[in-house]
Protein backbone atom coordinates (compact mmCIF):
# COMPACT_ATOMS: atom_id res chain seq x y z
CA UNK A 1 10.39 -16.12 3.58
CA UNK A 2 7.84 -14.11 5.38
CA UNK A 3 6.08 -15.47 8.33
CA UNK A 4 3.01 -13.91 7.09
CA UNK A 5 1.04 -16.35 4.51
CA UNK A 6 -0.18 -12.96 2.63
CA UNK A 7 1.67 -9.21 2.01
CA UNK A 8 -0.62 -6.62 1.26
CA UNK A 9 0.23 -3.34 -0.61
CA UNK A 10 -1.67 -0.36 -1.13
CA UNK A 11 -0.43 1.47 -4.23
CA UNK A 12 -0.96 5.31 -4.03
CA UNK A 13 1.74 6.07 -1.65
CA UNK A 14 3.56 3.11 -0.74
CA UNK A 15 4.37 1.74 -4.42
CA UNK A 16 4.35 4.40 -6.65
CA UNK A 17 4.34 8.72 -5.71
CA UNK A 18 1.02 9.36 -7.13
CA UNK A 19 -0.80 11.12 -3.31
CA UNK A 20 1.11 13.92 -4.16
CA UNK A 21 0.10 14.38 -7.97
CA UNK A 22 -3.43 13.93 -6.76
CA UNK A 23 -2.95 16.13 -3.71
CA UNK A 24 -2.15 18.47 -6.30
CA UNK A 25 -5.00 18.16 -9.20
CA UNK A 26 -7.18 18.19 -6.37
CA UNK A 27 -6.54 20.99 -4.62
CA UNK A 28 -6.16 23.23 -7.76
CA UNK A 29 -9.59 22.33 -8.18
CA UNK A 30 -11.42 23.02 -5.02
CA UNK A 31 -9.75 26.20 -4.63
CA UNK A 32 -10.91 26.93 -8.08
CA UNK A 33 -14.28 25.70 -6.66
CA UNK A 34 -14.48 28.33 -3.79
CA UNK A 35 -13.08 25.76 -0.84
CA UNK A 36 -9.28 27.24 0.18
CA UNK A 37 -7.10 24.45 0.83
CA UNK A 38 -3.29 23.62 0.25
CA UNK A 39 -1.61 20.79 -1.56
CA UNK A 40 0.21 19.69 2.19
CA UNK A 41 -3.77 20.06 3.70
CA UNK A 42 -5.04 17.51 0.99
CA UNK A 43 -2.21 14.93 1.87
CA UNK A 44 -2.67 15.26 5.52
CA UNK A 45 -6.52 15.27 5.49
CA UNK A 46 -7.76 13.25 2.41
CA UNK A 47 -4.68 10.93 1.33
CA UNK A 48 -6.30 7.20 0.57
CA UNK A 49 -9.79 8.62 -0.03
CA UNK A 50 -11.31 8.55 -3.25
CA UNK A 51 -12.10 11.65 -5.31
CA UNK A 52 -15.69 11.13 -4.94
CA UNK A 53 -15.58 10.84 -1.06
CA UNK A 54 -13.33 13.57 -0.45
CA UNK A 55 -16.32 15.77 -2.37
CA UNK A 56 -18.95 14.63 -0.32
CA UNK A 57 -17.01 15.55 2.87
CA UNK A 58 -16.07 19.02 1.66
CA UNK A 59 -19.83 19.30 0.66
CA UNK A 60 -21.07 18.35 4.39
CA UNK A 61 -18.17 20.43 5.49
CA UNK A 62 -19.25 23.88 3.49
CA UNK A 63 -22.56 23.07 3.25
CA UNK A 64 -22.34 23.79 -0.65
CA UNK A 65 -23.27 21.36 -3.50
CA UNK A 66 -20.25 21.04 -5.46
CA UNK A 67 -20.34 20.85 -9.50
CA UNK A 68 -20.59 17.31 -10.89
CA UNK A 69 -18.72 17.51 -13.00
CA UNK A 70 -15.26 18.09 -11.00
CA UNK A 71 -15.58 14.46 -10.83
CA UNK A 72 -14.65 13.81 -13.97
CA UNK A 73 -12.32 16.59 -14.67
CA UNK A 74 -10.41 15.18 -11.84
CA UNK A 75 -10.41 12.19 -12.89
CA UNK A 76 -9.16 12.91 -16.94
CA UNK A 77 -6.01 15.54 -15.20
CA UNK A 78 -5.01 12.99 -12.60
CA UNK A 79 -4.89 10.52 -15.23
CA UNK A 80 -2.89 13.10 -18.23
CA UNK A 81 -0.42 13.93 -15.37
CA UNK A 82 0.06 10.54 -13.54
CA UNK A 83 0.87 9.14 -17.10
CA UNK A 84 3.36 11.29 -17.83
CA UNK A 85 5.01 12.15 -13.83
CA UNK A 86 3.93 8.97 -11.40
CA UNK A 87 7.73 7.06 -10.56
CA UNK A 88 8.01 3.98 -7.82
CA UNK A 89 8.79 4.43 -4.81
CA UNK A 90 12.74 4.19 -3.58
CA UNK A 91 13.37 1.31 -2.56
CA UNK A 92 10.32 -0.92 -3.92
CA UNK A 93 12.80 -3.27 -5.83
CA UNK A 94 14.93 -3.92 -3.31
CA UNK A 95 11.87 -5.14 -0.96
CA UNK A 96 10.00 -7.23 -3.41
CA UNK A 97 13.07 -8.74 -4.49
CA UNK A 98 13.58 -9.95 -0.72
CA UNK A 99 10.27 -10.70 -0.03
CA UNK A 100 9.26 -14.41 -1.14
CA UNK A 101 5.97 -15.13 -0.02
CA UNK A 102 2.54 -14.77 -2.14
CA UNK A 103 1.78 -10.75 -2.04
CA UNK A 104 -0.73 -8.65 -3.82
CA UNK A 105 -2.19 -5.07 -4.34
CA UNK A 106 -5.48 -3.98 -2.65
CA UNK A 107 -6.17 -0.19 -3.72
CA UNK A 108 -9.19 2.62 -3.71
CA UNK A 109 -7.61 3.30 -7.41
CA UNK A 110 -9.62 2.22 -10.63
CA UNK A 111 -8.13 -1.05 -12.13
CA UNK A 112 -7.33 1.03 -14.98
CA UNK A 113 -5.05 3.53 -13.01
CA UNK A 114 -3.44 0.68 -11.19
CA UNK A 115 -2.92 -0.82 -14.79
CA UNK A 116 -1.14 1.98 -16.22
CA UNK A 117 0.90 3.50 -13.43
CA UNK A 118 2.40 -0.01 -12.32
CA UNK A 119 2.93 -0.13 -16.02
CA UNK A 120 4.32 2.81 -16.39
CA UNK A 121 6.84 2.45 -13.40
CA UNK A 122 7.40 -1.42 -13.99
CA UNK A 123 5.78 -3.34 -11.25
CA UNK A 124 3.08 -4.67 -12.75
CA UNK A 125 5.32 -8.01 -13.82
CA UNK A 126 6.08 -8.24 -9.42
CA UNK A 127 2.25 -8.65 -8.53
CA UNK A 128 0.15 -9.47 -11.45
CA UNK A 129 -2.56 -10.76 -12.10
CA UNK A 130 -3.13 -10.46 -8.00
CA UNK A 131 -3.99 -6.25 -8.35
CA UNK A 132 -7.26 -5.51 -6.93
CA UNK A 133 -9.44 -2.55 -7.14
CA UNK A 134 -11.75 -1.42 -4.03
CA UNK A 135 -14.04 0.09 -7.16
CA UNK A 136 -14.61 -3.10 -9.04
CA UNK A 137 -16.23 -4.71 -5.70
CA UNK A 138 -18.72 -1.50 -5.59
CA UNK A 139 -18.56 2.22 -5.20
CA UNK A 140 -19.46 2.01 -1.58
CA UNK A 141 -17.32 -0.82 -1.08
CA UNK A 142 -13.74 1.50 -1.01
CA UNK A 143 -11.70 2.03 2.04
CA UNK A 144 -12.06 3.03 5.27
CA UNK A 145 -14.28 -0.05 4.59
CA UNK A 146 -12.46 -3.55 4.99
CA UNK A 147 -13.91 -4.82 1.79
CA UNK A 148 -10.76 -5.08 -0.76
CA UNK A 149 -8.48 -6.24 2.14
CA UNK A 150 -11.00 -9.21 3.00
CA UNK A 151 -11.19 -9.56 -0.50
CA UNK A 152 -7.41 -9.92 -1.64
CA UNK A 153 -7.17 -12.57 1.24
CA UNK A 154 -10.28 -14.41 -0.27
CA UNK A 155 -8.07 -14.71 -3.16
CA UNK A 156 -5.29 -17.13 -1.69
CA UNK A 157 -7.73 -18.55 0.41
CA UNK A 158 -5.64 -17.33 3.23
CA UNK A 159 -7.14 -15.87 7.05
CA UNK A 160 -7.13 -12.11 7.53
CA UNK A 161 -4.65 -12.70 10.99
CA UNK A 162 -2.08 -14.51 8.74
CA UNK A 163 -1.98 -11.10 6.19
CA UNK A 164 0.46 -8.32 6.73
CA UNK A 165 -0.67 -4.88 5.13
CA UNK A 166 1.52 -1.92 4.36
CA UNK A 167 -0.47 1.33 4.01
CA UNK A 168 0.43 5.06 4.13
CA UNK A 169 -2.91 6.45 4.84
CA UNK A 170 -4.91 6.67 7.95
CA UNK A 171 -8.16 5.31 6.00
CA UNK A 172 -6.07 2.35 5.19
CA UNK A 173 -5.12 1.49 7.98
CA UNK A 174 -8.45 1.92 9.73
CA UNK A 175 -9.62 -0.50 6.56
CA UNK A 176 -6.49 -3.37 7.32
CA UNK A 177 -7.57 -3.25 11.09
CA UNK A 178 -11.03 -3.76 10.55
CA UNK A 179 -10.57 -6.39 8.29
CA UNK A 180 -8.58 -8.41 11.30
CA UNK A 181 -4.91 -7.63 9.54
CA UNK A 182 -1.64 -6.54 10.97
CA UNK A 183 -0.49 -3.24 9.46
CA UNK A 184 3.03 -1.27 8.90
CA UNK A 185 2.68 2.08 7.89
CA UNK A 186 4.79 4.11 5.31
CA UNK A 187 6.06 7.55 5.43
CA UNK A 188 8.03 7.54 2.26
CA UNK A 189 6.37 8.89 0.06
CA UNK A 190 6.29 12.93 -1.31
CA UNK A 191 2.89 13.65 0.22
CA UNK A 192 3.93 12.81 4.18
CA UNK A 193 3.86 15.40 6.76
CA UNK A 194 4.77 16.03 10.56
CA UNK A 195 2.41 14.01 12.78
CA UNK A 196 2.33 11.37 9.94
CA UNK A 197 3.95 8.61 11.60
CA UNK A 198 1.66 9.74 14.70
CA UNK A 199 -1.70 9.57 13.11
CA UNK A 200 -1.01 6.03 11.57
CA UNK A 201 0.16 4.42 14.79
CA UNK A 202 -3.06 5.77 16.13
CA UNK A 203 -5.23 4.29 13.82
CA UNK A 204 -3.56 1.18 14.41
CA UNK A 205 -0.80 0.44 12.55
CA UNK A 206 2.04 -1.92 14.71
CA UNK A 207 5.19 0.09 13.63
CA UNK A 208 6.10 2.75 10.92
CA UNK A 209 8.65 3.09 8.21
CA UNK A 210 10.31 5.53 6.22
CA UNK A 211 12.33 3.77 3.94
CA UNK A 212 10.92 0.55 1.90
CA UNK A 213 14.46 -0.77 2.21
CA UNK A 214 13.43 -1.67 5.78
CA UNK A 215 10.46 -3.28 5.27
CA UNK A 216 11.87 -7.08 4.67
CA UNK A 217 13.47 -6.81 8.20
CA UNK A 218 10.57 -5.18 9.54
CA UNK A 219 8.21 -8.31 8.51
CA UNK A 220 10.74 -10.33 9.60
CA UNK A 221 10.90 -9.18 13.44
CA UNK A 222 6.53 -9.05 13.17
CA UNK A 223 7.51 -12.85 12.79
CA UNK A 224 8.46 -13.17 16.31
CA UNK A 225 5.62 -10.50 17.42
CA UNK A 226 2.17 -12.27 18.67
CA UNK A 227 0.14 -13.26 16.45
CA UNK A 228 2.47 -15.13 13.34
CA UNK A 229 3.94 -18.44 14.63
């Protein structure tokens, strides 16, 4: 039993493979859009972002109004090829089976995504009904911003400091450390690259994994860290 009273998962990237899909759709389309950038670039600079944010920085960035309406092509591909390619993680199973305590899922993905690919990849039955959506609280609600993190918490009536979060983007984590929560980050996932590890310790994560098969035994030596009795 964890010595946390709350585990937090992200989804993109830590439960399911779906940064790399979307690393994908989304880089076909801003190189279609005039704005060069490879599917490795996207993971490393935008992973965890929404669609809609990661426009508005390329915007600032190239100083060029982008079409509105990549939004929702984005949006309809991602969803066509998630459906039929998105599969769980390695190792997922094998951590929720050993980890006992109340957990949930705190994502930047619509409730509807979350819906189908934990569906589709058969999770859903391991966290429901406890899946949250940053987008439900409000469009400018979504992470880097703490908002969905303070929010699952607010669910199990439960204090940020007591909550363990496992993210695999640097926005997460930045979201799980302002919200007062202890964070491991993952690697695992298709869309990691080289300094990956690096750039989430920086931003605050306590330790990183590669392998979800270590992530019971990781919570349980956090147990003896400061801050869970």
């Amino acid at each position: 039993m964890s010595g946390f009273d709350l585990t937090i998962f992200d989804c993109d990237g830590v439960l399911v493979d779906s940064e790399i899909i979307a690393a994908k759709v989304e880089s076909k389309l801003l190189n279609e859009a005039g704005y060069p950038i490879s599917v490795e670039e996207m993971g490393e600079r935008f992973a965890g972002m929404t669609w809609k944010n990661i426009l508005l920085t390329v915007e600032q960035e190239i100083d060029i109004p982008l079409s509105a309406s990549l939004l929702d092509k984005s949006e309809a591909l991602l969803d066509q090829r998630l459906a039929r390619e998105v599969k769980m993680i390695e190792g997922v199973q094998f951590a929720l089976a050993r980890l006992k305590g109340p957990r949930c899922i705190c994502s930047n993905s619509s409730s509807s995504r979350l819906d189908m690919m934990l569906t589709k990849v058969g999770l859903k039955p391991f966290f429901a009904p406890h899946i949250y959506s940053a987008k439900d609280l409000g469009a400018d609600r979504v992470k880097p911003k703490p908002d969905i993190f303070l929010h699952g918490a607010a669910q199990f009536n439960v204090s940020p400091s007591r909550c363990v979060v496992i993210e695999d983007s640097v926005h997460g984590v930045h979201a799980a450390r302002a919200a007062g929560m202890r964070v491991i980050g993952f690697t695992g996932a298709s869309h990691t690259y080289p300094s990956h590890a690096d750039r989430l310790t920086d931003a605050g994560a306590e330790t990183v994994i590669a392998r979800m098969n270590d992530l019971p035994a990781v919570i349980a030596a956090m147990e003896s860290w400061a801050g869970v009795a």
